[in-house]
Protein backbone atom coordinates (compact mmCIF):
# COMPACT_ATOMS: atom_id res chain seq x y z
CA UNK A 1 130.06 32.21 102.46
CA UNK A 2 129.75 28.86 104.51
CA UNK A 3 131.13 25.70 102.74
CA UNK A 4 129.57 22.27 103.26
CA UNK A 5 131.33 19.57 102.14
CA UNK A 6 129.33 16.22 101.51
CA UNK A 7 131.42 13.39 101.33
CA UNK A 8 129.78 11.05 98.30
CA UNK A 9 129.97 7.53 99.50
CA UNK A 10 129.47 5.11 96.82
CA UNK A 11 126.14 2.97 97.62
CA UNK A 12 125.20 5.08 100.19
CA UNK A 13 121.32 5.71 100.85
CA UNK A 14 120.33 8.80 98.65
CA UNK A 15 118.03 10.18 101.05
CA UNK A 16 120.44 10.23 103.60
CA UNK A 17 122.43 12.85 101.58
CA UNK A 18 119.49 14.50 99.72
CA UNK A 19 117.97 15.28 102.61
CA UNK A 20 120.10 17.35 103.83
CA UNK A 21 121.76 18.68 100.63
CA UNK A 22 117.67 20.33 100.30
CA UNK A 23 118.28 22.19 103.91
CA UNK A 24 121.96 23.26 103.31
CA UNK A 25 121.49 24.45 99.80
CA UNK A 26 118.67 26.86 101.19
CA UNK A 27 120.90 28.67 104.21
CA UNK A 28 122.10 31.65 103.53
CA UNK A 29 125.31 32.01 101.65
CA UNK A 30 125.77 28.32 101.69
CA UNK A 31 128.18 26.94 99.38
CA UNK A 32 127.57 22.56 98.91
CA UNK A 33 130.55 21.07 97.35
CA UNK A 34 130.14 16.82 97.10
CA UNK A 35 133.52 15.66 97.75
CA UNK A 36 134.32 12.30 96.08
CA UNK A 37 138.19 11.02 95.11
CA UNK A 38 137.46 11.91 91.90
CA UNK A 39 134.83 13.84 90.05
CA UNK A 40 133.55 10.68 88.43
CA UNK A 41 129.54 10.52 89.14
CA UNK A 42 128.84 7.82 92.49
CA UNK A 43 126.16 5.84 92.11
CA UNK A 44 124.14 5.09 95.09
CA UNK A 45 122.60 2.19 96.62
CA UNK A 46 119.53 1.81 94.26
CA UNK A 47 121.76 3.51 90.89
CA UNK A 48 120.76 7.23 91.51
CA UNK A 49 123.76 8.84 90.52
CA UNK A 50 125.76 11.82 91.48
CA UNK A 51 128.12 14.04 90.23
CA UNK A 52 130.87 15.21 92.30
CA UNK A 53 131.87 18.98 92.51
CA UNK A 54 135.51 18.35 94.24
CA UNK A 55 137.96 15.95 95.30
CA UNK A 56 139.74 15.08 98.36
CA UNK A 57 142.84 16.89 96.41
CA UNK A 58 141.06 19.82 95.54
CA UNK A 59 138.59 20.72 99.46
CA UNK A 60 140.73 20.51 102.06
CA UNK A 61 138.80 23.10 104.31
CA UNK A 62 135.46 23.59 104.97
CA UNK A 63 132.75 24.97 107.74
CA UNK A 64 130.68 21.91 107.86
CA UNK A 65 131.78 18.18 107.54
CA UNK A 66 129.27 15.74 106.20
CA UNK A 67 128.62 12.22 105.91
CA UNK A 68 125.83 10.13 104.56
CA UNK A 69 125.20 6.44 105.50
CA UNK A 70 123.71 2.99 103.85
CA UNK A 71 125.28 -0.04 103.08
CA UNK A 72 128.08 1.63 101.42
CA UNK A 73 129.43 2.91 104.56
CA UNK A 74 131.15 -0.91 104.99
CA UNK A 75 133.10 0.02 102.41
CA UNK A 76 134.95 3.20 103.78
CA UNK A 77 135.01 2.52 107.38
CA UNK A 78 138.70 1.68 106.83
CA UNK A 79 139.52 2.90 103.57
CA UNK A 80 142.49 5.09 103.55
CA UNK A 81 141.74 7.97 101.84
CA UNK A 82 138.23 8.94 102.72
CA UNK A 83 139.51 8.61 106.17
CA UNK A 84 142.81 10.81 106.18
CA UNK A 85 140.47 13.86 104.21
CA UNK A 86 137.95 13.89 106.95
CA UNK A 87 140.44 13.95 109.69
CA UNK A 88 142.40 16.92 107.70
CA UNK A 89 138.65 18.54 107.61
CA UNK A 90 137.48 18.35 110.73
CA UNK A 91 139.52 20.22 112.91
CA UNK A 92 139.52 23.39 110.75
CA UNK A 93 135.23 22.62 110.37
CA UNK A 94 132.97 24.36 112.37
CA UNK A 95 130.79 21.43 113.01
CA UNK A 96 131.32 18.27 111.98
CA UNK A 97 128.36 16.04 110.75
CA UNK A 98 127.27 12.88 109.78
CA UNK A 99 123.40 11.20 109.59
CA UNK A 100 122.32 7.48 109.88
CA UNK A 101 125.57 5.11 109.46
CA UNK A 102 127.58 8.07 108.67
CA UNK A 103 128.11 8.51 112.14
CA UNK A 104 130.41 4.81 112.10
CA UNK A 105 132.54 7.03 109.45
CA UNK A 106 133.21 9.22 111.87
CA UNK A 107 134.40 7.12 114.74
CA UNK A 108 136.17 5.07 112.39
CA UNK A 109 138.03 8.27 111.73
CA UNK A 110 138.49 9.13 115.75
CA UNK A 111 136.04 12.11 115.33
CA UNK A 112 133.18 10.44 118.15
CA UNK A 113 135.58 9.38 120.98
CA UNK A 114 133.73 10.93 124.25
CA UNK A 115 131.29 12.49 122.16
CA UNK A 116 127.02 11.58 122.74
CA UNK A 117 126.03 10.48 119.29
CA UNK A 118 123.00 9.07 117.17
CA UNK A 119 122.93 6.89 114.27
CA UNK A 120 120.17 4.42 112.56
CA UNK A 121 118.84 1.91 115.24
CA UNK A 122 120.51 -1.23 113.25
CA UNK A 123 123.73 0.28 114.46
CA UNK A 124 123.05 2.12 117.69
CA UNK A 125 125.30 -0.61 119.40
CA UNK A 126 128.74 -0.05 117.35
CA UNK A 127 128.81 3.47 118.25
CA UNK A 128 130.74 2.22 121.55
CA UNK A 129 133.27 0.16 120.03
CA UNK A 130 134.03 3.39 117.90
CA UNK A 131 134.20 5.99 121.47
CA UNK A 132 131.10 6.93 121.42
CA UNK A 133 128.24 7.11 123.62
CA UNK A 134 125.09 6.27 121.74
CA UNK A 135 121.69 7.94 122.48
CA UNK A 136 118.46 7.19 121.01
CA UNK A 137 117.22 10.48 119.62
CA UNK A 138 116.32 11.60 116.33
CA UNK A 139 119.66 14.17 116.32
CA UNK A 140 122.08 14.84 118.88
CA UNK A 141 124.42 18.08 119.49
CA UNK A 142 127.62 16.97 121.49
CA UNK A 143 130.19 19.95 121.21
CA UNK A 144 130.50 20.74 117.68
CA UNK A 145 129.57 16.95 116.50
CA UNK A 146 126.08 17.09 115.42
CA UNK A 147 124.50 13.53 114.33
CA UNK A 148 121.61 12.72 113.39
CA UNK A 149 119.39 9.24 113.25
CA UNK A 150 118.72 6.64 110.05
CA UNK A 151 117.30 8.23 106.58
CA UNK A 152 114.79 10.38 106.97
CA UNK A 153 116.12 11.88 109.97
CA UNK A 154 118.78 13.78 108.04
CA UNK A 155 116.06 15.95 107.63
CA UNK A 156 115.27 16.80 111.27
CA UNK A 157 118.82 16.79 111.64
CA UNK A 158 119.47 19.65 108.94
CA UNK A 159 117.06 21.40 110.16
CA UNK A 160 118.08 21.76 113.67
CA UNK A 161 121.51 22.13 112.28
CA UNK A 162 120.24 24.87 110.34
CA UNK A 163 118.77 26.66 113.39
CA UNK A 164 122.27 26.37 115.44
CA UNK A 165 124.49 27.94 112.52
CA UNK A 166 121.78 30.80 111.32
CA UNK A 167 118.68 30.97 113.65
CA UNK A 168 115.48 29.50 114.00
CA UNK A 169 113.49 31.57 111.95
CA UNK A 170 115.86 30.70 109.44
CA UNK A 171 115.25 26.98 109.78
CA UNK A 172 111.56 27.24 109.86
CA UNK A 173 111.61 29.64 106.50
CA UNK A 174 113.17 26.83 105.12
CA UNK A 175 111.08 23.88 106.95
CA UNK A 176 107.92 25.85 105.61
CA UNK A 177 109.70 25.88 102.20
CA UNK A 178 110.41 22.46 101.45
CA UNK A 179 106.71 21.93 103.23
CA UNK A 180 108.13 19.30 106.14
CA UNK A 181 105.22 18.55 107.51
CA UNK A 182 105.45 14.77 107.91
CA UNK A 183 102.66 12.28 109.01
CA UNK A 184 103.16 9.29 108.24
CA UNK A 185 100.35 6.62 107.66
CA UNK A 186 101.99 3.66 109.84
CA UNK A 187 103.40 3.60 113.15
CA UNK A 188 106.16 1.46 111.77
CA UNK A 189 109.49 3.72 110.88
CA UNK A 190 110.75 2.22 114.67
CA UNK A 191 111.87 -0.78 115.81
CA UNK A 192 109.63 0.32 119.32
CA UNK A 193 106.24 0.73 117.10
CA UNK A 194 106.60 -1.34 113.87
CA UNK A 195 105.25 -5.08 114.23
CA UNK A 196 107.26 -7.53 115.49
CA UNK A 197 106.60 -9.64 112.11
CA UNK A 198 107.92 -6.93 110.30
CA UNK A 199 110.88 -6.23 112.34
CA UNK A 200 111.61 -9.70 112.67
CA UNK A 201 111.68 -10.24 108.78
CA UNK A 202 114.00 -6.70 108.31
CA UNK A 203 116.49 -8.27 110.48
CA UNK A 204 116.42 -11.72 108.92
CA UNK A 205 117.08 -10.00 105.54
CA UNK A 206 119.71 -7.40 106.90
CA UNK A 207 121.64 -10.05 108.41
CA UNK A 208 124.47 -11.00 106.58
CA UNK A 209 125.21 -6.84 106.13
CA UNK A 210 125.24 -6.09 109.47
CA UNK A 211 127.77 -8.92 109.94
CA UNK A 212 130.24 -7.62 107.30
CA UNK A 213 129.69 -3.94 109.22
CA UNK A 214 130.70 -5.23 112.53
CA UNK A 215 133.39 -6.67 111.07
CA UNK A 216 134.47 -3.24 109.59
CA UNK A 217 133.74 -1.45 112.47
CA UNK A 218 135.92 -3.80 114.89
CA UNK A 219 138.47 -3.58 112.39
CA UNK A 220 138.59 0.57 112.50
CA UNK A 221 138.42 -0.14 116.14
CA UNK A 222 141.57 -2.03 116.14
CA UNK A 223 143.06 0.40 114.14
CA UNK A 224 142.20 3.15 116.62
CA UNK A 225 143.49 1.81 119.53
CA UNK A 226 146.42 0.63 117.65
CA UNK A 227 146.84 4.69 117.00
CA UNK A 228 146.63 4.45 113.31
């Protein structure tokens, strides 16, 4: 049996975790547990809600480590708890994980320092304050650190995580299962195709979170180098 713990981060992007939750719960012998602080359901950024299966108390080992991201991640880039049970995971884990923002979790926990990492393109320039070297790729394999890019790259991610831990005919069984065959009908899902109107406007209106984030991330770099 191979455990994957998801750590539930409260407003994080749904897609970001049920994207890969659909790849992991199809490998063989996989066991998902979503790890919360308590087994209270966490809502996520647009009130989807989700029902934890453990607690920090309760998982304290597992064979994959895995974080979601979205604007919730602010919130846990420094928060105790959620920090101290991914650094008890991770060096028993056999790979440890995160998609999108997720990946800030991570450093902010000392998990990315020397390691080549991806993240979503609104935060590709934190990863350095955090150890990391960031590269612009859709998922990246660094050691046993596997990241992957924003959203809907959790799925590429899974997949190719899918292919390291069990084979590639695995993955593809279960790429040709879920049917991932995407095409999208706009050019537009990167800040190097979409229109400069539109990525002008996303960043006007993202503003003020991406502030509070650097904020939290310099802050979980201070407390880094400050060997906390």
């Amino acid at each position: 049996m191979t455990v994957f713990a998801m750590l539930l981060v409260p407003r994080m992007t749904q897609l970001d975790f049920t994207g890969p939750y659909e790849v992991f719960a199809r490998c063989p012998g996989a066991k998902v547990e979503l790890v919360w602080k308590s087994l209270e359901p966490v809502a996520t950024e647009y009130g989807l809600t989700i029902t934890p299966t453990a607690t920090f108390d309760t998982l304290g080992q597992a064979d994959v480590l895995f974080v979601p991201g979205g604007v919730g991640i602010n919130d846990v880039l420094n928060d105790p708890q959620a920090l101290a049970w991914a650094r008890q995971v991770a060096p028993g884990a056999r790979y440890v994980t995160a998609v999108c923002t997720g990946a800030l979790f991570l450093g902010a926990a000392g998990l990315l320092k020397d390691r080549r990492a991806t993240t979503h393109w609104t935060a590709m320039e934190m990863l350095p304050l955090l150890g990391a070297t960031p590269v612009k790729e859709r998922s990246v394999i660094s050691g046993n650190v596997v990241t992957g890019g924003g959203v809907t790259a959790g799925i590429d991610f899974a997949l190719r995580l899918a292919s390291e831990m069990y084979g590639r005919e695995v993955a593809q069984s279960i790429q040709l299962t879920i049917e991932y065959d995407p095409q999208p009908p706009f050019h537009a899902g990167h800040p190097d195709t979409a229109p400069r109107p539109i990525l002008d406007a996303l960043r006007a209106r993202i503003g003020p979170r991406q502030a509070e984030r650097l904020k939290q991330v310099r802050r979980a770099a201070e407390r880094l180098l400050a060997g906390e």
